[in-house]
N, C-alpha and C. Protein backbone atom coordinates (compact mmCIF):
# COMPACT_ATOMS: atom_id res chain seq x y z
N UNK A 1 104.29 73.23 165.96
CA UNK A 1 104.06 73.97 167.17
C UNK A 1 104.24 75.46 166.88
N UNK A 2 103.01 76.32 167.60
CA UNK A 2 103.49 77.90 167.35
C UNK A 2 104.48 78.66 167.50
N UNK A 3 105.40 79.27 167.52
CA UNK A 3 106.06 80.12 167.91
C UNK A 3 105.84 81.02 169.03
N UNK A 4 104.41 80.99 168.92
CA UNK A 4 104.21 82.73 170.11
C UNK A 4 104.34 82.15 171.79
N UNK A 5 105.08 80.65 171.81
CA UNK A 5 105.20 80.37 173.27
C UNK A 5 106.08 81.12 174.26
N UNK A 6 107.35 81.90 173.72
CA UNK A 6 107.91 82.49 174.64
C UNK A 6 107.60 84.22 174.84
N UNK A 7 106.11 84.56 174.58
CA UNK A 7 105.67 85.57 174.93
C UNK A 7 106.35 86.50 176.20
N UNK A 8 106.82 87.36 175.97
CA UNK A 8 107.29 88.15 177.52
C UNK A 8 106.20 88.76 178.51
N UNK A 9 106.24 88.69 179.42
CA UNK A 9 105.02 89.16 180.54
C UNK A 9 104.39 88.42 181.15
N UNK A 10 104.08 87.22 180.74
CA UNK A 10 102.99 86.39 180.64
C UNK A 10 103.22 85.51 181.30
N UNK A 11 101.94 85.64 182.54
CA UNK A 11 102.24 84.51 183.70
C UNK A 11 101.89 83.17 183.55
N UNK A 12 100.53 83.50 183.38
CA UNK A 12 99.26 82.25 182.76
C UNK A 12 98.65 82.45 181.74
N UNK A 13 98.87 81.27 180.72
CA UNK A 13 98.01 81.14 179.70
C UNK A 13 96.99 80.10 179.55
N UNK A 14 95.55 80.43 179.05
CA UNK A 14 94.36 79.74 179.33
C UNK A 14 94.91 78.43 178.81
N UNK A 15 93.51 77.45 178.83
CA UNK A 15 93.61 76.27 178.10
C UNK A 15 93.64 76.33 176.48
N UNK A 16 92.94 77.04 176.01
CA UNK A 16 92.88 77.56 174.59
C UNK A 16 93.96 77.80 174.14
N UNK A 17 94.49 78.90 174.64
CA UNK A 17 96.09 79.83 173.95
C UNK A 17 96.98 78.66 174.04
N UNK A 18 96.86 77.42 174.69
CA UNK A 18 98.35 76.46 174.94
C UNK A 18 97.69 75.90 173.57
N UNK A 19 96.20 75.11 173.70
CA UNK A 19 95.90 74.19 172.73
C UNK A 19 96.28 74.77 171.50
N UNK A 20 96.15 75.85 171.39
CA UNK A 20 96.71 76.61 169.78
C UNK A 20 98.17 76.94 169.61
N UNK A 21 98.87 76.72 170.83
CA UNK A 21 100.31 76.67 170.63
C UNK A 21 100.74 75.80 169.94
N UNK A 22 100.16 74.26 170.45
CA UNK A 22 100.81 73.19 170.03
C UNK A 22 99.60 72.87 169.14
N UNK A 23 98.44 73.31 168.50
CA UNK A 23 97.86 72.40 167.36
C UNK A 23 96.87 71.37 167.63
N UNK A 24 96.44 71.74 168.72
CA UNK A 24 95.76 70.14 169.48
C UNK A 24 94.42 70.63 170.18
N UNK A 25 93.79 69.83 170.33
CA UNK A 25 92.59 69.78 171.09
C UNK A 25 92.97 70.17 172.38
N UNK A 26 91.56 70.70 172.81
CA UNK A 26 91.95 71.57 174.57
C UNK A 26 92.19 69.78 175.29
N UNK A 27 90.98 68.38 174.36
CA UNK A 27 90.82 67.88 175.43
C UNK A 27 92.27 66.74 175.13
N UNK A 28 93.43 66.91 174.51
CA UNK A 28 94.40 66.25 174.41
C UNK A 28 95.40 66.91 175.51
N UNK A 29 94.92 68.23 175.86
CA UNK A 29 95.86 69.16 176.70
C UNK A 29 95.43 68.30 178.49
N UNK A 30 94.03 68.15 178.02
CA UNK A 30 93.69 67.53 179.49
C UNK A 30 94.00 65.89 179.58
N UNK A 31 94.13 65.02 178.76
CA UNK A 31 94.70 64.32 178.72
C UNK A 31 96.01 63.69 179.53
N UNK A 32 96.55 64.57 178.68
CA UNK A 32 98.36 64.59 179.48
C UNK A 32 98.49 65.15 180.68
N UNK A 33 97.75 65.75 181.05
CA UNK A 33 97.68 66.35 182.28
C UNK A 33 97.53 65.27 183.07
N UNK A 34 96.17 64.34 182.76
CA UNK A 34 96.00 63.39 183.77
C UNK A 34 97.17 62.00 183.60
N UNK A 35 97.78 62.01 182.86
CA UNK A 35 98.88 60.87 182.39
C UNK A 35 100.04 61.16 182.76
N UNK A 36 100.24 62.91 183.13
CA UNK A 36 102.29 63.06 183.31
C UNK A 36 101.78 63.98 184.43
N UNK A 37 102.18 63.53 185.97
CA UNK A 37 102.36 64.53 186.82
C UNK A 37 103.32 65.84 187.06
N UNK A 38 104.13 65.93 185.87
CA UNK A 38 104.59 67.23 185.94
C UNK A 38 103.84 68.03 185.29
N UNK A 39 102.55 67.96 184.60
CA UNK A 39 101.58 69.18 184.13
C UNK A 39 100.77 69.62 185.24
N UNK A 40 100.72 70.59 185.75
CA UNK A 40 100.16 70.85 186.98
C UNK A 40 99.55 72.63 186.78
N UNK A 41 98.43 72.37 185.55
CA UNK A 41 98.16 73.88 185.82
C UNK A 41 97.21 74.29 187.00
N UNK A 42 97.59 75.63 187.23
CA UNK A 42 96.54 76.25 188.29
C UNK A 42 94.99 76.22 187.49
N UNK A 43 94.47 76.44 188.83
CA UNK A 43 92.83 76.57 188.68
C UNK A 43 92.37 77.55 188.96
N UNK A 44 91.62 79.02 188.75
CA UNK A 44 90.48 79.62 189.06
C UNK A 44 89.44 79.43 189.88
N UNK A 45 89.11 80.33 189.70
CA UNK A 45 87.86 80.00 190.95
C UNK A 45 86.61 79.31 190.36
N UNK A 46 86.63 79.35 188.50
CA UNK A 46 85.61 79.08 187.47
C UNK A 46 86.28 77.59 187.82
N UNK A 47 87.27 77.30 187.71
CA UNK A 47 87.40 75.77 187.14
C UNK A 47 88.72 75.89 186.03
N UNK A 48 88.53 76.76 185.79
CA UNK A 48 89.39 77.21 184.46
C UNK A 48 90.72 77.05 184.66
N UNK A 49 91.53 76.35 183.41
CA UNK A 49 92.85 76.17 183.55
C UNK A 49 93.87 76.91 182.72
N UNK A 50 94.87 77.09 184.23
CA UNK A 50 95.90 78.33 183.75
C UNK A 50 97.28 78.01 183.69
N UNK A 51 97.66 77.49 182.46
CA UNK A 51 98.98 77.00 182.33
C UNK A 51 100.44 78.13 182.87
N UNK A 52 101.46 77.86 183.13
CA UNK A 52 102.76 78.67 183.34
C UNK A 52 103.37 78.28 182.39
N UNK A 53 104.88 78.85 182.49
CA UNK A 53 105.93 78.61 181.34
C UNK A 53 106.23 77.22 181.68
N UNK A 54 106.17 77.08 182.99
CA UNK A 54 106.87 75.69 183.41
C UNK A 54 106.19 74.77 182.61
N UNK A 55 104.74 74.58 182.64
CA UNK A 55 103.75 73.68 182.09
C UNK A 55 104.18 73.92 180.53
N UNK A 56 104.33 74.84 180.12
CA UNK A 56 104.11 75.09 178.58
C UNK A 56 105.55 74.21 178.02
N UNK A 57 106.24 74.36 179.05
CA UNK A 57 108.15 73.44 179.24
C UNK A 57 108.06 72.10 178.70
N UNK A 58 106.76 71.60 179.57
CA UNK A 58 106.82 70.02 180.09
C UNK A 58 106.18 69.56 178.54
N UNK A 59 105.04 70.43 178.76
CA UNK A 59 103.71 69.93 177.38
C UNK A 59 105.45 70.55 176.16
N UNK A 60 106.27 70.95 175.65
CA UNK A 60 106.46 71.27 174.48
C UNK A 60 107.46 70.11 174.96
N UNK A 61 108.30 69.02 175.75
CA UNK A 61 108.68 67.75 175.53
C UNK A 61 107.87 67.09 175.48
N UNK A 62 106.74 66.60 175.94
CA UNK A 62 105.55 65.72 175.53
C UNK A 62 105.19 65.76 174.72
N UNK A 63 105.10 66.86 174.10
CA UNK A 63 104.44 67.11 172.58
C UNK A 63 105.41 66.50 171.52
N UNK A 64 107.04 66.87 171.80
CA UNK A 64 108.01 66.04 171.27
C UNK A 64 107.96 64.65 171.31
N UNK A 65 108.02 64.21 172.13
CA UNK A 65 108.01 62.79 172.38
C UNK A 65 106.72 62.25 171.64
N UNK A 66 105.74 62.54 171.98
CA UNK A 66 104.73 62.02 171.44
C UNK A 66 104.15 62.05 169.78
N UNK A 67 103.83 63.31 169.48
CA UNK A 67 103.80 64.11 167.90
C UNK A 67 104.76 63.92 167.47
N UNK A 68 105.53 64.15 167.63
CA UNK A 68 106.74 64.44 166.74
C UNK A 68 107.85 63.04 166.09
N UNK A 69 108.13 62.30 167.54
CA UNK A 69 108.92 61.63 167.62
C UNK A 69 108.11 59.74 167.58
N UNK A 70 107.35 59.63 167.76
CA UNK A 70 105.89 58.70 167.92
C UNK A 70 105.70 57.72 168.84
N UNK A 71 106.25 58.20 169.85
CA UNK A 71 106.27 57.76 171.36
C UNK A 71 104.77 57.11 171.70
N UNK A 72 104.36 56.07 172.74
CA UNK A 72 103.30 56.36 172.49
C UNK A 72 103.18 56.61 174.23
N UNK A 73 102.13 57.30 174.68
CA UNK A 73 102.38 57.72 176.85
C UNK A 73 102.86 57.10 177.47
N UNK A 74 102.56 55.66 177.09
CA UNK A 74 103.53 54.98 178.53
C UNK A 74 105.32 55.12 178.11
N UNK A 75 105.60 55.05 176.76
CA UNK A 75 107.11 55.14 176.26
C UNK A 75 107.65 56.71 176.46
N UNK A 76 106.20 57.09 176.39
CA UNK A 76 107.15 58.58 176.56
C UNK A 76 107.63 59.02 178.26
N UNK A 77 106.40 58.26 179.24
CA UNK A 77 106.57 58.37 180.61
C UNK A 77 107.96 57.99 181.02
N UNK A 78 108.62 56.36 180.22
CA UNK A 78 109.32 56.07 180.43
C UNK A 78 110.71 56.40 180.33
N UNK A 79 110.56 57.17 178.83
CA UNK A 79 111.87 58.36 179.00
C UNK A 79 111.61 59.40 179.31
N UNK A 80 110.94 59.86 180.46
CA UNK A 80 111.30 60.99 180.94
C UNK A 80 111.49 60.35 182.49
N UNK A 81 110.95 59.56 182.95
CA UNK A 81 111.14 58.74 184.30
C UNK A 81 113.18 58.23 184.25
N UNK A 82 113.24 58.02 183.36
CA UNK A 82 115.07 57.71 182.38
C UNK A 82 115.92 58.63 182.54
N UNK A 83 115.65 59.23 181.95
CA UNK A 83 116.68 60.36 181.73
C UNK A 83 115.51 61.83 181.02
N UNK A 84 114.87 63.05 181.93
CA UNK A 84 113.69 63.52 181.70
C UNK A 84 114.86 64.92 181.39
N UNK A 85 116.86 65.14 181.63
CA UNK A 85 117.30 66.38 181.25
C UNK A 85 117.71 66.16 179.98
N UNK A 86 118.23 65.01 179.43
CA UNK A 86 118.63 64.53 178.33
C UNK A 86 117.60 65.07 177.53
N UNK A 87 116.12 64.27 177.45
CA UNK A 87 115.30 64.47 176.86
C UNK A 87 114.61 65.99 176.66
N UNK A 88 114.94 66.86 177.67
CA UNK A 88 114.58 68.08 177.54
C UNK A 88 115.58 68.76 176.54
N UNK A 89 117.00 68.05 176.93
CA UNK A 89 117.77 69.30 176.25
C UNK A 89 117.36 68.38 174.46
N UNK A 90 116.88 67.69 173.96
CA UNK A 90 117.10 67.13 172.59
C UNK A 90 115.76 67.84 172.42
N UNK A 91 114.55 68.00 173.33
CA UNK A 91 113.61 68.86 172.86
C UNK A 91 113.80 70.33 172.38
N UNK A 92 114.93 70.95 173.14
CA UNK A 92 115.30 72.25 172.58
C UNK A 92 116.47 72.14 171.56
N UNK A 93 116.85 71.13 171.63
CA UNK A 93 117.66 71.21 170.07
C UNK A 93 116.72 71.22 169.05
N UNK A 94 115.88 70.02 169.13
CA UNK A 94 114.98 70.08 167.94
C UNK A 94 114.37 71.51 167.36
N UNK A 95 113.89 72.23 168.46
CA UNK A 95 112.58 73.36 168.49
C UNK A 95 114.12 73.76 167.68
N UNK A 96 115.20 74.52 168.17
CA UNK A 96 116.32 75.30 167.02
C UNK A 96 116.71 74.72 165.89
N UNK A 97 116.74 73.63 166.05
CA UNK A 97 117.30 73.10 164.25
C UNK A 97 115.44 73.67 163.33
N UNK A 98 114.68 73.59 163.96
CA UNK A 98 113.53 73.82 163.47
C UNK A 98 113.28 75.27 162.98
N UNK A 99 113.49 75.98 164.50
CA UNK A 99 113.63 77.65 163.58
C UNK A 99 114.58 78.38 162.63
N UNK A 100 115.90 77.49 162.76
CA UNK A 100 116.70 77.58 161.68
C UNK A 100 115.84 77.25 160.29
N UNK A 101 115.60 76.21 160.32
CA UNK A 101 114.83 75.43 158.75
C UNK A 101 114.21 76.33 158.19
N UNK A 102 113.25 77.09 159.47
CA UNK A 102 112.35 77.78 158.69
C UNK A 102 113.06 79.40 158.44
N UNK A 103 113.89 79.78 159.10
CA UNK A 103 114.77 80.96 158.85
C UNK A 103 114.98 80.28 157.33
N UNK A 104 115.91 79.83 157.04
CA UNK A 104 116.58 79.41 155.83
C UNK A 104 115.21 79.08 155.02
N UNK A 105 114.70 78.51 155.00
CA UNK A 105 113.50 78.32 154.06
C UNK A 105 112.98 79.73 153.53
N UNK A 106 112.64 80.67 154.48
CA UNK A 106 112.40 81.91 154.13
C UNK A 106 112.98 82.37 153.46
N UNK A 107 114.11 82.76 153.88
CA UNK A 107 115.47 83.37 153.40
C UNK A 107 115.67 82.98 151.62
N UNK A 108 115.56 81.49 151.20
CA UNK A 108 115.80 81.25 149.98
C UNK A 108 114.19 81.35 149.38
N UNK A 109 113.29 81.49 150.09
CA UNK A 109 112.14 81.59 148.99
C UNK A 109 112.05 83.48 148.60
N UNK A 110 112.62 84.38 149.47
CA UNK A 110 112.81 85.69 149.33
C UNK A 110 113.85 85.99 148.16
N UNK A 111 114.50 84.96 147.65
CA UNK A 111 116.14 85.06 147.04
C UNK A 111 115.06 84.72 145.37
């Protein structure tokens, strides 16, 4: 997953800028959308979809659960229907043990 998700300023991000956050097809972004009712981006007047931080929240535990962890939608529905703060807070542990890795990875390939 990218890094550039906690951009400052930034209200809405297109369908594109999320799909390149997380590595994925726009139409895997629409996917989950129609499978987890907490993705709820706004619409335009085009049609066009405009994710928030909130959405970018939900999709970077889904993306956990699913990618990462190998959940498959209905298992992942089911732990978040379970216990959906638990599972958030082990999604942000992960994302930090992760930017650590790669801090330290850096760090010793600079050494």
């Amino acid at each position: 997953m990218d890094e550039n998700i906690n951009q400052l300023g930034r209200v809405y991000y297109s369908i594109g800028e999320v799909a390149r956050m997380f590595n994925v097809n726009q139409s895997l972004l629409r996917y989950w959308e129609k499978q987890f009712d907490v993705i709820k981006p706004v619409k335009n007047k085009k049609g066009n979809r405009l994710y928030t931080q909130d959405d970018i929240r939900h999709l970077q535990i889904i993306y956990n659960l699913v990618k990462e962890r190998g959940f498959t939608i209905q298992g992942a529905k089911e732990k978040l229907r379970i216990n959906k703060h638990e599972t958030a807070d082990t999604s942000e542990i992960i994302q930090s043990l992760n930017k650590i890795r790669t801090f330290l990875t850096d760090l010793k390939d600079g050494l």
